[in-house]
C-alpha atoms as a PDB file:
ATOM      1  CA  UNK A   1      10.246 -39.722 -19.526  1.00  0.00           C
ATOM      2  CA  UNK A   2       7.186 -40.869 -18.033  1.00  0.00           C
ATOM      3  CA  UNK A   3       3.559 -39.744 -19.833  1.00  0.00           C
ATOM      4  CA  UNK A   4       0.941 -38.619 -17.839  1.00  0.00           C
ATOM      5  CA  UNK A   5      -1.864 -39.238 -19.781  1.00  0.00           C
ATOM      6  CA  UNK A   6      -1.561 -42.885 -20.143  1.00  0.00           C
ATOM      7  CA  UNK A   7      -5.376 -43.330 -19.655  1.00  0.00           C
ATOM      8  CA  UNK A   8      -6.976 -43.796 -22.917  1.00  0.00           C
ATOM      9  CA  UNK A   9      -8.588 -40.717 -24.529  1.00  0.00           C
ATOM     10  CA  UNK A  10     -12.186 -41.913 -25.275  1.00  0.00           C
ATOM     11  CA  UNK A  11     -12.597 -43.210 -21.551  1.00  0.00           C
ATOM     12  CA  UNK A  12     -11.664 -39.869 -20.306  1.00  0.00           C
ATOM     13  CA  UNK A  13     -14.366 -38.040 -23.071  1.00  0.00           C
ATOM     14  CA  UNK A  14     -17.330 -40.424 -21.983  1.00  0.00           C
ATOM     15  CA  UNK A  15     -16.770 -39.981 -18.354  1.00  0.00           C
ATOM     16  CA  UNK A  16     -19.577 -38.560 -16.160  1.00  0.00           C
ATOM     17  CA  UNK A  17     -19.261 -34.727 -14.892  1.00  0.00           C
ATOM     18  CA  UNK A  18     -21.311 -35.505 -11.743  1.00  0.00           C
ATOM     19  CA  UNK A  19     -23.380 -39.003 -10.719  1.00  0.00           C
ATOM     20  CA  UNK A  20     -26.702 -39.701 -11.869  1.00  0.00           C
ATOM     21  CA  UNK A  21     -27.665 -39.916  -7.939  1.00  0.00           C
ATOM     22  CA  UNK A  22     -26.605 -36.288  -7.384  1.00  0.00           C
ATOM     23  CA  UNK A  23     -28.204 -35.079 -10.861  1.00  0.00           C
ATOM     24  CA  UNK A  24     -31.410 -36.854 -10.201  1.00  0.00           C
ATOM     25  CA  UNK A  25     -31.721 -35.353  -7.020  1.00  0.00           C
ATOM     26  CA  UNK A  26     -31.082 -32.262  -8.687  1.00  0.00           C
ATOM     27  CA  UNK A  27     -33.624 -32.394 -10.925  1.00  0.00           C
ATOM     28  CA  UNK A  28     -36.058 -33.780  -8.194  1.00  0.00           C
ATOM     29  CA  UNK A  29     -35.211 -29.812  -6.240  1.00  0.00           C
ATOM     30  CA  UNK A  30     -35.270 -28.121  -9.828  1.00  0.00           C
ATOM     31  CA  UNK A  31     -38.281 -29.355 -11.916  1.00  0.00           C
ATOM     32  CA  UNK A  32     -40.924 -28.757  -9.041  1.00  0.00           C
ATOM     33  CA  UNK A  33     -40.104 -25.124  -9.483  1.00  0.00           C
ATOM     34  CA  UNK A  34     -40.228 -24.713 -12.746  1.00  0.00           C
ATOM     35  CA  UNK A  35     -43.103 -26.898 -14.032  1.00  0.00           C
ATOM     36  CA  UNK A  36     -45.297 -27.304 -10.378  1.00  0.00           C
ATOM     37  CA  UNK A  37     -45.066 -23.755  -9.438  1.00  0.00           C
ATOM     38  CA  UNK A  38     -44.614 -25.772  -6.147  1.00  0.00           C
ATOM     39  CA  UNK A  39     -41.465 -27.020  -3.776  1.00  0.00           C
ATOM     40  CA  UNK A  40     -42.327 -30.160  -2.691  1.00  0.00           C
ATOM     41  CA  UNK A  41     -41.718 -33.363  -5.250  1.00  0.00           C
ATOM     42  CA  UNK A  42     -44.381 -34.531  -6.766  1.00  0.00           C
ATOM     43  CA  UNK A  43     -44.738 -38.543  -6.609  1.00  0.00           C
ATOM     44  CA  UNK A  44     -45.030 -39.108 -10.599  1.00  0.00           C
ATOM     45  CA  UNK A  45     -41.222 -37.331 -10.695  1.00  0.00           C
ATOM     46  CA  UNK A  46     -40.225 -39.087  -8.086  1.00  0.00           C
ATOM     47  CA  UNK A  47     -40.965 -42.659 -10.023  1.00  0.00           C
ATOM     48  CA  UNK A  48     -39.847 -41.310 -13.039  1.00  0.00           C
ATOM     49  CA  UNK A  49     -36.673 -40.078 -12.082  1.00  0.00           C
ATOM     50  CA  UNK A  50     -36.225 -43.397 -10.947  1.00  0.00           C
ATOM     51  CA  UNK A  51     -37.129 -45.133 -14.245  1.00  0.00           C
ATOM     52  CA  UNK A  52     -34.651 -47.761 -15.613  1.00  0.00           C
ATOM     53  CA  UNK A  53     -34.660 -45.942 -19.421  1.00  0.00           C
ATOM     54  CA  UNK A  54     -34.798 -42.268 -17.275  1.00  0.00           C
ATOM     55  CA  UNK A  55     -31.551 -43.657 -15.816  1.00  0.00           C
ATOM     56  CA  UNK A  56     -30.231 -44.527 -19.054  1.00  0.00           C
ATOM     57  CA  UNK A  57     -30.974 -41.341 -20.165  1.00  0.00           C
ATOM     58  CA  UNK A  58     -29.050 -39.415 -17.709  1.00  0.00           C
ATOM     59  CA  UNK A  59     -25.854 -41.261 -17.765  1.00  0.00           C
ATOM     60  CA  UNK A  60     -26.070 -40.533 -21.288  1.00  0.00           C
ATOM     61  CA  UNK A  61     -26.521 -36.782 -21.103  1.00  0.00           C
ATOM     62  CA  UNK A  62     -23.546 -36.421 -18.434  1.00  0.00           C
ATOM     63  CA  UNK A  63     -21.042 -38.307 -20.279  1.00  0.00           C
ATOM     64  CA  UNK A  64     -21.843 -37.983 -23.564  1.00  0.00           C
ATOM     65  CA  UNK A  65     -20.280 -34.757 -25.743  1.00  0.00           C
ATOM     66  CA  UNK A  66     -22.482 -35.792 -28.339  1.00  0.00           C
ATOM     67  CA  UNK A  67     -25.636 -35.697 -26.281  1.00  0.00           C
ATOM     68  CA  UNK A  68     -26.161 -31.769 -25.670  1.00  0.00           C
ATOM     69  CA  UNK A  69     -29.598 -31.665 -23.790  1.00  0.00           C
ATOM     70  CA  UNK A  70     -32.080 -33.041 -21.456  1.00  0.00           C
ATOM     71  CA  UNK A  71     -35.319 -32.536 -21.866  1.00  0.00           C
ATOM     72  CA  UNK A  72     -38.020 -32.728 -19.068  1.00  0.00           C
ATOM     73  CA  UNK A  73     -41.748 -32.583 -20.084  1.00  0.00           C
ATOM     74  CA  UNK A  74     -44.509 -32.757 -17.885  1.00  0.00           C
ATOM     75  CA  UNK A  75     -47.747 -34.238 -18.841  1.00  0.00           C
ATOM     76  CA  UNK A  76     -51.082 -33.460 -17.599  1.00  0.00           C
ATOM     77  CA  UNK A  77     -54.360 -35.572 -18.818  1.00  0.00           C
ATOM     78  CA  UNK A  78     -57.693 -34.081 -18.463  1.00  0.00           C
ATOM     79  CA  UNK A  79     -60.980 -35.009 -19.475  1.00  0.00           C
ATOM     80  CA  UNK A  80     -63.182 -32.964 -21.020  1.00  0.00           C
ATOM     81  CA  UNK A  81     -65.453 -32.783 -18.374  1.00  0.00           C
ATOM     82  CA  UNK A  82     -62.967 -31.851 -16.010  1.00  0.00           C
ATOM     83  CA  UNK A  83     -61.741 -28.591 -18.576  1.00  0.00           C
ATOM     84  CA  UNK A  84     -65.194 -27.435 -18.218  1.00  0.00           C
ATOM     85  CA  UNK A  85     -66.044 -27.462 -14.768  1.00  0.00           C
ATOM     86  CA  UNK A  86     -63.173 -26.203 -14.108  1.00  0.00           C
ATOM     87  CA  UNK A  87     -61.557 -28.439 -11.722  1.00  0.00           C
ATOM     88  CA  UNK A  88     -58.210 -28.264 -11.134  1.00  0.00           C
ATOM     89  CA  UNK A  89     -55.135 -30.625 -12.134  1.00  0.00           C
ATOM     90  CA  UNK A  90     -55.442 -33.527  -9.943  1.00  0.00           C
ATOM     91  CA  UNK A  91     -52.938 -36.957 -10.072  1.00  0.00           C
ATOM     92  CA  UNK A  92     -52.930 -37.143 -13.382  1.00  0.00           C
ATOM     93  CA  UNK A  93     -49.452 -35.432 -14.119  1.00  0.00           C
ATOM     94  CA  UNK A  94     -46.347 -37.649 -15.324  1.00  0.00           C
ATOM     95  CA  UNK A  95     -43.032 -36.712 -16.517  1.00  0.00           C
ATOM     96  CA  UNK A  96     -41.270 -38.134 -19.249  1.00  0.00           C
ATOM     97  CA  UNK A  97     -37.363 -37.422 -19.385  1.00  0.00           C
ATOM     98  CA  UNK A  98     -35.263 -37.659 -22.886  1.00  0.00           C
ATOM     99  CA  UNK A  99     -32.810 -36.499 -25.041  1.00  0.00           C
ATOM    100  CA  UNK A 100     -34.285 -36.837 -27.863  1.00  0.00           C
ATOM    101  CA  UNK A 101     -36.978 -34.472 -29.606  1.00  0.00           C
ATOM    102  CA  UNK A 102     -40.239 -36.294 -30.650  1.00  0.00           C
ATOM    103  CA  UNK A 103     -42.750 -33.969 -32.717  1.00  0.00           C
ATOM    104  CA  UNK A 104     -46.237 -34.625 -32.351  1.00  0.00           C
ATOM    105  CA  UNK A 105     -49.876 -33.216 -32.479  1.00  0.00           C
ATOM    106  CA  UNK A 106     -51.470 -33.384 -29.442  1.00  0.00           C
ATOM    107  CA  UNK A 107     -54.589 -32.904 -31.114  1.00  0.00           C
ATOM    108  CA  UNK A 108     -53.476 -36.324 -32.903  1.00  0.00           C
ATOM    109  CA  UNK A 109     -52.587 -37.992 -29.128  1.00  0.00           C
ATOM    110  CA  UNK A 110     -55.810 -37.489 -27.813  1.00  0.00           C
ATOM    111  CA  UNK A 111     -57.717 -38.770 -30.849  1.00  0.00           C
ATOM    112  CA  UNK A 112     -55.553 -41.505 -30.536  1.00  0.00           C
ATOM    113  CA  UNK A 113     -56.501 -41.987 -26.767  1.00  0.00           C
ATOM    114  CA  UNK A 114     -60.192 -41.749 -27.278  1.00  0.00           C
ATOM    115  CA  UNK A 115     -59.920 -44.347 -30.061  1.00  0.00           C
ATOM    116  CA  UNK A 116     -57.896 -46.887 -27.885  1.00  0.00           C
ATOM    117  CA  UNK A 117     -60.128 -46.684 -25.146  1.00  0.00           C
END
């Protein structure tokens, strides 16, 4: 009798649904939408999508059971001055891509900020 699953069974639960290519590009038609408002890809996406730890991150998510979500956030700084004349959103958008949930204040990030600079 000859066995059909001879391939081992971990292999087979950490393999990949789809490539990170095809996901990534994905996520490059996707996130625009939701988070721009817009259709076109924005440039900070574009670089982080292509991110050595964002890559990582995504091979991780696809073939990992354990690793149930993605999590795209998209960060705009402003300046004060900017707020109140109220200028729009220029380049200074960036996109940070994890699976893993961080906490913070960002009350506490831009104190922080102020105080490195």
């Amino acid at each position: 009798m000859s066995d059909t699953g001879d391939a081992d069974p971990q292999q087979a639960a950490t393999q990949a649904v789809i490539e990170v290519t095809t996901f990534a590009n994905y996520l490059r038609r996707v996130v625009p939408v939701l988070l721009e408002d817009a259709e076109d890809t924005p440039e900070a996406l574009i670089i982080t999508l292509k991110d050595k730890n964002t890559i990582e991150c995504m091979k991780k998510f696809l073939g990992d059971p354990q690793v149930p979500a993605l999590f795209v956030q998209r960060m705009a700084a402003k300046d004060d001055t900017e707020v109140e004349s109220g200028e729009g959103e220029s380049d200074n958008v960036s996109y940070f891509i994890t699976s893993e949930v961080q906490y913070t204040s960002s009350k506490a990030n831009r104190y922080l900020s102020r105080s490195i600079q």
